[in-house]
Protein backbone atom coordinates (compact mmCIF):
# COMPACT_ATOMS: atom_id res chain seq x y z
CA UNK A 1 20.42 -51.08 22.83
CA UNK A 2 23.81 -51.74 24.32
CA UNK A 3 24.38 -53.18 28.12
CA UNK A 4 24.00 -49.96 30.23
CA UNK A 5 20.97 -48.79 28.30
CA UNK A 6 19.15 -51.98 28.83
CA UNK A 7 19.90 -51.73 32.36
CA UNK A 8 19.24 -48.22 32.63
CA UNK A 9 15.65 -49.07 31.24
CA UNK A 10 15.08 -51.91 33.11
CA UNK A 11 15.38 -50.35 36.27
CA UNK A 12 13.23 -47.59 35.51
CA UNK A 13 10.15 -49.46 34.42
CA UNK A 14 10.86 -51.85 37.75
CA UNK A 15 10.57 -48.77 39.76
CA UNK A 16 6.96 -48.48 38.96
CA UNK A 17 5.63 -50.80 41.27
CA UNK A 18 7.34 -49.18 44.00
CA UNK A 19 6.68 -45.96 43.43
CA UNK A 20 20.92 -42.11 11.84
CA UNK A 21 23.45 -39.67 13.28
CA UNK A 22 22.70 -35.98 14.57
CA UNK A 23 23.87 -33.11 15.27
CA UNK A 24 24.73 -33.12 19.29
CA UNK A 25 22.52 -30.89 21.44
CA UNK A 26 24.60 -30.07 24.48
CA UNK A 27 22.12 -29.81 27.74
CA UNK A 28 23.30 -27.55 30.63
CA UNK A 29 21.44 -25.99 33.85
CA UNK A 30 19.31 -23.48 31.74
CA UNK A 31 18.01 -25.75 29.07
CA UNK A 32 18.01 -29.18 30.47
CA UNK A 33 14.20 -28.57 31.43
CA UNK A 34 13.68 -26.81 28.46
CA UNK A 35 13.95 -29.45 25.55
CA UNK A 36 10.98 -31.09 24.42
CA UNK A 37 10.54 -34.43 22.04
CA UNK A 38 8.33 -36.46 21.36
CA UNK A 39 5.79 -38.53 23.82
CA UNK A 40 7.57 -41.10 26.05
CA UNK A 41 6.86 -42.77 29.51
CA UNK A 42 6.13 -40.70 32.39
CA UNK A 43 5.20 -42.71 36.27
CA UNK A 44 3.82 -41.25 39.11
CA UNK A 45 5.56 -42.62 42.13
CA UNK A 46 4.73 -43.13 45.81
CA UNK A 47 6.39 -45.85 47.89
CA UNK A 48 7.94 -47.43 51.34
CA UNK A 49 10.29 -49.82 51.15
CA UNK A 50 11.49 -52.13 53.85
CA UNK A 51 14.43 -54.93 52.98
CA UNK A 52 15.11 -56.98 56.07
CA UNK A 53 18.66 -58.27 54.98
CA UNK A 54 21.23 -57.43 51.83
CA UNK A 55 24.02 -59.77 52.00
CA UNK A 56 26.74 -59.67 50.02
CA UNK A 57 28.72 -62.82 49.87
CA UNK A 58 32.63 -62.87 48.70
CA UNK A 59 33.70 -65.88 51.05
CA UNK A 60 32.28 -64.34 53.81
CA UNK A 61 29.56 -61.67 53.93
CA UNK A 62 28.91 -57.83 54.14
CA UNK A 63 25.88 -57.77 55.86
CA UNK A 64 23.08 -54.61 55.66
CA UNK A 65 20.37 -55.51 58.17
CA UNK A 66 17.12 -53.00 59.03
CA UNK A 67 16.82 -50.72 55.55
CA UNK A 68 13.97 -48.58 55.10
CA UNK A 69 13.18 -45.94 52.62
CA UNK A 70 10.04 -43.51 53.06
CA UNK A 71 9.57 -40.02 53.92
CA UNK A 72 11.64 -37.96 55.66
CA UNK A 73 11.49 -37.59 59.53
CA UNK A 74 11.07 -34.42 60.51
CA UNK A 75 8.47 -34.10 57.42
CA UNK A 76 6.24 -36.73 58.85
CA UNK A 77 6.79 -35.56 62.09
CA UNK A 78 5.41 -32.21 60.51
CA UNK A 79 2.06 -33.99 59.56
CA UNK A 80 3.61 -35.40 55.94
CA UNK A 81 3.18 -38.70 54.28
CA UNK A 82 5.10 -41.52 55.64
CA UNK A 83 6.16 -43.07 52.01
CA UNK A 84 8.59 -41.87 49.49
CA UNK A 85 6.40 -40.01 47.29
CA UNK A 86 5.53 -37.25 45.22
CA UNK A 87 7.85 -38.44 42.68
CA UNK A 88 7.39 -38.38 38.70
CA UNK A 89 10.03 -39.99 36.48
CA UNK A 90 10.02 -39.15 32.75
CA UNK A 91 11.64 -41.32 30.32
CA UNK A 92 12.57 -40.70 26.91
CA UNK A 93 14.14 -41.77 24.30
CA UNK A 94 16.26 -39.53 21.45
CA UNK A 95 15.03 -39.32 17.90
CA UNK A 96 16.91 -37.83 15.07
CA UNK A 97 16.09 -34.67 16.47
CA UNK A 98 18.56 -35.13 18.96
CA UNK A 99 15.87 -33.79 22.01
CA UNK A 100 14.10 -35.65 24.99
CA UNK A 101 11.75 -34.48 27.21
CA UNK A 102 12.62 -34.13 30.92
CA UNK A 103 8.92 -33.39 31.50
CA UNK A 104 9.01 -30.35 34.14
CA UNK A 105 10.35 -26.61 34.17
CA UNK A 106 14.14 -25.46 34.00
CA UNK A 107 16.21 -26.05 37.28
CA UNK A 108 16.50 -22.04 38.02
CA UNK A 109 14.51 -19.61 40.25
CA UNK A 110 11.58 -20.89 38.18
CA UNK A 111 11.99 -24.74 39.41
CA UNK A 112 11.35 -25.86 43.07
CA UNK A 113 9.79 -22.80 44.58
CA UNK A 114 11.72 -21.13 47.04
CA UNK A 115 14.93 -23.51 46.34
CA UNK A 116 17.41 -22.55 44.42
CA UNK A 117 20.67 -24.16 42.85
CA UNK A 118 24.10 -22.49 43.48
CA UNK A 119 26.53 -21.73 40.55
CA UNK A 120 29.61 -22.85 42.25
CA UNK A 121 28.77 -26.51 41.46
CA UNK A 122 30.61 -27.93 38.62
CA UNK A 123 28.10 -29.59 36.46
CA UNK A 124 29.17 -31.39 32.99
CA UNK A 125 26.62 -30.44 30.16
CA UNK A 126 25.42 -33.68 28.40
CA UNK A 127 25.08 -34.18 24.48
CA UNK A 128 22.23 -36.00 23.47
CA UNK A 129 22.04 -37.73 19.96
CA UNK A 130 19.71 -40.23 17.98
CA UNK A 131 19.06 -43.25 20.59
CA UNK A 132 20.53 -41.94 23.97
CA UNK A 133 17.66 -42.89 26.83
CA UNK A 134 16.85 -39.59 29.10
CA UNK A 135 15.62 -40.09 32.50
CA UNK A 136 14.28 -37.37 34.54
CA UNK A 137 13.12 -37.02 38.35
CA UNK A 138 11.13 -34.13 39.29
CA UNK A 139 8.65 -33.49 42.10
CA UNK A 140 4.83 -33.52 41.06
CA UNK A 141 3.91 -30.27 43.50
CA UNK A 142 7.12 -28.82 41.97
CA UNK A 143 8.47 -28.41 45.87
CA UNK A 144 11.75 -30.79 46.43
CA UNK A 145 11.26 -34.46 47.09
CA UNK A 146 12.03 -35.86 50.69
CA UNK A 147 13.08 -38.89 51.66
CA UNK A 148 14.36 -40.79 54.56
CA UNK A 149 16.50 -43.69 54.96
CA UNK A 150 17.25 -45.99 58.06
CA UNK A 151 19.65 -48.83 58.48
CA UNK A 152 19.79 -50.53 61.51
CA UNK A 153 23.25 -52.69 61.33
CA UNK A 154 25.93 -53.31 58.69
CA UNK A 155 28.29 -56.12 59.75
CA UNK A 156 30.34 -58.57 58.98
CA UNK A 157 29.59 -62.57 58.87
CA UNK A 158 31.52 -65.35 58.47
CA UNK A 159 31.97 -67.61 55.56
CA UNK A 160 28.60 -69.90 55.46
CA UNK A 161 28.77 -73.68 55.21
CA UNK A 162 25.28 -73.90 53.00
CA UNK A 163 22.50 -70.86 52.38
CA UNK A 164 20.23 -71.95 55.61
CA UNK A 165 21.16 -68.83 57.72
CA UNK A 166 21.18 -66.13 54.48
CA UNK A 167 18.08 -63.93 55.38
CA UNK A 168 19.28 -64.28 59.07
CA UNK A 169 23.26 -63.94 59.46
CA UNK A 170 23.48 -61.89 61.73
CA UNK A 171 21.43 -63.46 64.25
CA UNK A 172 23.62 -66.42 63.46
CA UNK A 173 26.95 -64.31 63.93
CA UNK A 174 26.37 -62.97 67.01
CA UNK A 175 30.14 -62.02 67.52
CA UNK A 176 30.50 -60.56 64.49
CA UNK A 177 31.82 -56.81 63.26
CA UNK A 178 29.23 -54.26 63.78
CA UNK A 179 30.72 -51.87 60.91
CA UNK A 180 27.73 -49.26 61.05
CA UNK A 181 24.80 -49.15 63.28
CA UNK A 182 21.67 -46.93 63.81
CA UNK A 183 22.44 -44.77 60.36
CA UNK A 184 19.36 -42.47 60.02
CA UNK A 185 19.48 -39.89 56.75
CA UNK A 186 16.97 -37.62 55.97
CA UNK A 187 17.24 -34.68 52.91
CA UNK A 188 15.29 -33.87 49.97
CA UNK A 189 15.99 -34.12 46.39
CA UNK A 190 16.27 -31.55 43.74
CA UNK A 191 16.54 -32.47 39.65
CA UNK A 192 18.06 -35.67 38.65
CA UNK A 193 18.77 -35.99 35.27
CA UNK A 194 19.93 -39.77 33.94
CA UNK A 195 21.63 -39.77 30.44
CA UNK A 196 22.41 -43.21 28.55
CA UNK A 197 24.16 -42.21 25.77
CA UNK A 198 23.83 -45.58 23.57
CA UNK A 199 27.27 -44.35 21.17
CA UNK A 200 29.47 -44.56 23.94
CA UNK A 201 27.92 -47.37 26.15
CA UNK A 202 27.83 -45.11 29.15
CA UNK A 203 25.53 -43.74 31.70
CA UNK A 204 25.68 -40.21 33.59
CA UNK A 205 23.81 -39.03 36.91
CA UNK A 206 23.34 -35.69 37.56
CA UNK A 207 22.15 -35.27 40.75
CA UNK A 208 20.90 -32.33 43.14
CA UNK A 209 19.82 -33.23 46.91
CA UNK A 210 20.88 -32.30 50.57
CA UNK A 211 21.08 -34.43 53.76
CA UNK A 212 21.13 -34.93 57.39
CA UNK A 213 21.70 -37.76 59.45
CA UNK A 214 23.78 -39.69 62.28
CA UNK A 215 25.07 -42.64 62.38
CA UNK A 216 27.34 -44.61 64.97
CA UNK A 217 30.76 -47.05 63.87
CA UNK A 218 30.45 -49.33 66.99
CA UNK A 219 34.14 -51.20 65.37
CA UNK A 220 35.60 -47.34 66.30
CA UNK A 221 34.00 -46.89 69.20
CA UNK A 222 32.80 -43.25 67.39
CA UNK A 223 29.11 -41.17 66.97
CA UNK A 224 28.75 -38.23 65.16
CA UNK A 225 25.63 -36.28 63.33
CA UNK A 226 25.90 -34.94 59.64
CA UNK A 227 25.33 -32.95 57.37
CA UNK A 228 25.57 -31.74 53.50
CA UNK A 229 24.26 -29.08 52.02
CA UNK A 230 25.86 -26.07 50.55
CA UNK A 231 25.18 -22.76 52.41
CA UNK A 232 28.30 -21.33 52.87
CA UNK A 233 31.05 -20.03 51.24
CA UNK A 234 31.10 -19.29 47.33
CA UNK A 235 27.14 -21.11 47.54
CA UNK A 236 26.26 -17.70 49.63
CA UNK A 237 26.83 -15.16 46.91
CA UNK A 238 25.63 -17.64 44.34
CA UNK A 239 22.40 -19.63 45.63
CA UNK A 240 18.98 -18.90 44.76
CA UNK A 241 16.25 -19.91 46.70
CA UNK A 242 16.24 -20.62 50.58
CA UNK A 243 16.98 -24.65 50.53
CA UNK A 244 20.71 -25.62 49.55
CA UNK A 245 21.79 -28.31 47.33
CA UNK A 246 24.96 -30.23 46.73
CA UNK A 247 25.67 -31.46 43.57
CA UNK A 248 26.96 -35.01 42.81
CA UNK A 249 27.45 -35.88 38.79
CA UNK A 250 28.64 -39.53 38.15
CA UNK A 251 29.59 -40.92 34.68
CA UNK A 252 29.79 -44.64 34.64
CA UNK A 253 31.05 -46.77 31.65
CA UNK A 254 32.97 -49.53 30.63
CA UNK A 255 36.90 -49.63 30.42
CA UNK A 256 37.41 -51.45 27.19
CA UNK A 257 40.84 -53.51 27.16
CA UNK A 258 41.60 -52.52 30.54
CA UNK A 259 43.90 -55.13 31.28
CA UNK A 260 44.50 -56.68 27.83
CA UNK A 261 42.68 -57.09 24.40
CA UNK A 262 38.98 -58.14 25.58
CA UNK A 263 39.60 -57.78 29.37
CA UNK A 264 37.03 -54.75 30.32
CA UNK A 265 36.46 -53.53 33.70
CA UNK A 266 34.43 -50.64 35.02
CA UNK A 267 35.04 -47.14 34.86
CA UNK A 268 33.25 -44.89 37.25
CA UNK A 269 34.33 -40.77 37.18
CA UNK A 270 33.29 -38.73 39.54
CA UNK A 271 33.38 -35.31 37.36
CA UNK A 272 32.05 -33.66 40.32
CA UNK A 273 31.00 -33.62 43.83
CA UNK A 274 30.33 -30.12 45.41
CA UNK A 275 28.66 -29.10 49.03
CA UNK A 276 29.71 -28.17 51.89
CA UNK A 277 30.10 -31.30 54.65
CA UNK A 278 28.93 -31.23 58.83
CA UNK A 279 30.33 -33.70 60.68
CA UNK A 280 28.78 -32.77 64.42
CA UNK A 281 28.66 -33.80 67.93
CA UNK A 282 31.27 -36.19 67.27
CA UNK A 283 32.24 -39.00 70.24
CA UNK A 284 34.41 -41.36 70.55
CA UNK A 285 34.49 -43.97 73.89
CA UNK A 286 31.80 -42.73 75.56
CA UNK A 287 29.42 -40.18 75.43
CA UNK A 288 31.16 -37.06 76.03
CA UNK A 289 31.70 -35.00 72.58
CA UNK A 290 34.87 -33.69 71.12
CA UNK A 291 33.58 -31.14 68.97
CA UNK A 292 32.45 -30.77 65.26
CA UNK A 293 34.07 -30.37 62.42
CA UNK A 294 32.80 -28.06 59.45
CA UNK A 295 34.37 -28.67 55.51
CA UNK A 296 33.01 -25.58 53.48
CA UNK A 297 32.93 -25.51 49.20
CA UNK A 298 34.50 -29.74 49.44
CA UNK A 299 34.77 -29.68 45.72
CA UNK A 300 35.88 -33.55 44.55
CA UNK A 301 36.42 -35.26 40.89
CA UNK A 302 38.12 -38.77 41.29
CA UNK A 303 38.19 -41.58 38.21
CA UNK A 304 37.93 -45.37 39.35
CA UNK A 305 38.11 -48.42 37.79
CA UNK A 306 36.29 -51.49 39.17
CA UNK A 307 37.00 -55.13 38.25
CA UNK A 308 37.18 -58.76 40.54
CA UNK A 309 40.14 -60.13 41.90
């Protein structure tokens, strides 16, 4: 396996606990749920997760304090399960054949019950050959997964003399930038397909889910709810199903000789993201609003390339 697919791997079987050449088959919306191969790995997953502190340290430290990841709000508040769950992960690996099994039913009217995807998105079919890993999340019930996710601070701490206060910085930076505080997003997820293709060392999501949330930048003074979904616009004429999705694919590889013979860095392309975006009740200075502000059909492809300094 090469670097990606390893990882790839890796982080699916981790998961658990918490919850010869051929001809290319190209997989698109219709039969992405339709292929079939032979018998690979499929977990059941059902989870909450609570992390009291992610630091990351450069000199100083980016600081995420409070993160929690369970069900979402209003569906608990509804009577549902407090955890992350109802979620089953398929993973496959490619024979000659060139097929993998995704495990449930094609993404249409078919998939998901009343939800529907819209055909404004601009999805990027994958081609699957001998040795590419295939990762699918679907919903056991076959209704969309929610999810909720909290964050109670992410600030900014000063460079540390020695490790003591990691696990407690901000406590121990009481001054410091508040960047983000009281983030709160709740949504539910549709399909997500994840294809390691292990001839070209790279790794594509393909991801359908919607979202609501608020959050508040204390460093701008500034609140404001959100949301994404894709209701409006061309999504109208072309949705089927009553819940909306935005689309998000990501392809994520390595830039070979990026700088000079041997020098790599990493390549992330956005081919697309698609939804429409809800910024509401927005305040800044006190607690008197200024409006909302509405983007319909936001329709984004970017390429980056990553690498230290």
């Amino acid at each position: 396996m090469k670097g990606l697919k390893k990882i790839a791997l890796v982080t699916a079987i981790a998961a658990a606990p918490f919850a010869a050449q051929a001809e290319l088959t190209a997989l698109n919306d219709v039969s992405m749920g339709d292929v079939t191969g032979q018998a690979g790995v499929t977990i059941d997953l059902s989870a909450n997760v609570s992390i009291k502190e992610i630091a990351y340290e450069d000199k100083g430290f980016l600081v995420i304090d409070g993160m929690t990841l369970g069900g979402n709000r209003g569906v608990i508040a509804a009577g549902g399960a407090a955890a992350l769950d109802d979620i089953r992960l398929t993973i496959d690996v490619a024979g000659t054949d060139a097929t993998a099994d995704l495990g449930t039913a094609a993404r249409g009217a078919t998939y998901l019950g009343a939800a529907g995807f819209s055909t404004d998105v601009n999805e990027v079919s994958q081609n699957i050959s001998d040795g590419d890993l295939v990762i699918g999340l679907r919903s056991q019930s076959g209704q969309p997964v929610d999810f909720g996710l909290a964050i109670g601070a992410v600030s900014l701490a000063k460079e540390q003399g020695n490790t003591a206060n990691i696990g407690n910085l901000s406590a121990s930076n009481p001054d410091s930038t508040v960047l983000v505080s009281e983030l709160y997003i709740d949504g539910f997820l549709g399909p997500i397909d994840v294809v390691v293709q292990e001839e070209s060392n790279s790794m594509n999501i393909n991801a359908y889910f919607n979202a609501t949330g608020e959050l508040t930048l204390p460093f701008m003074g500034t609140s404001m709810g959100f949301e994404l979904h894709n209701r409006r616009g061309d999504a109208v004429a072309n949705a089927t199903g009553t819940m909306s999705f935005a689309h998000a694919q990501v392809d994520i590889s390595v830039a070979e000789d990026y700088f000079a013979a041997g020098e790599d860095a990493l390549a992330v392309n956005v081919q697309d993201f698609s939804g429409d975006l809800d910024l509401t009740n927005i305040t800044m200075g006190n607690d008197k609003s200024i409006g909302s502000l509405y983007m319909t059909d936001l329709s984004v492809t970017a390429e980056t390339v990553i690498y230290g300094h």
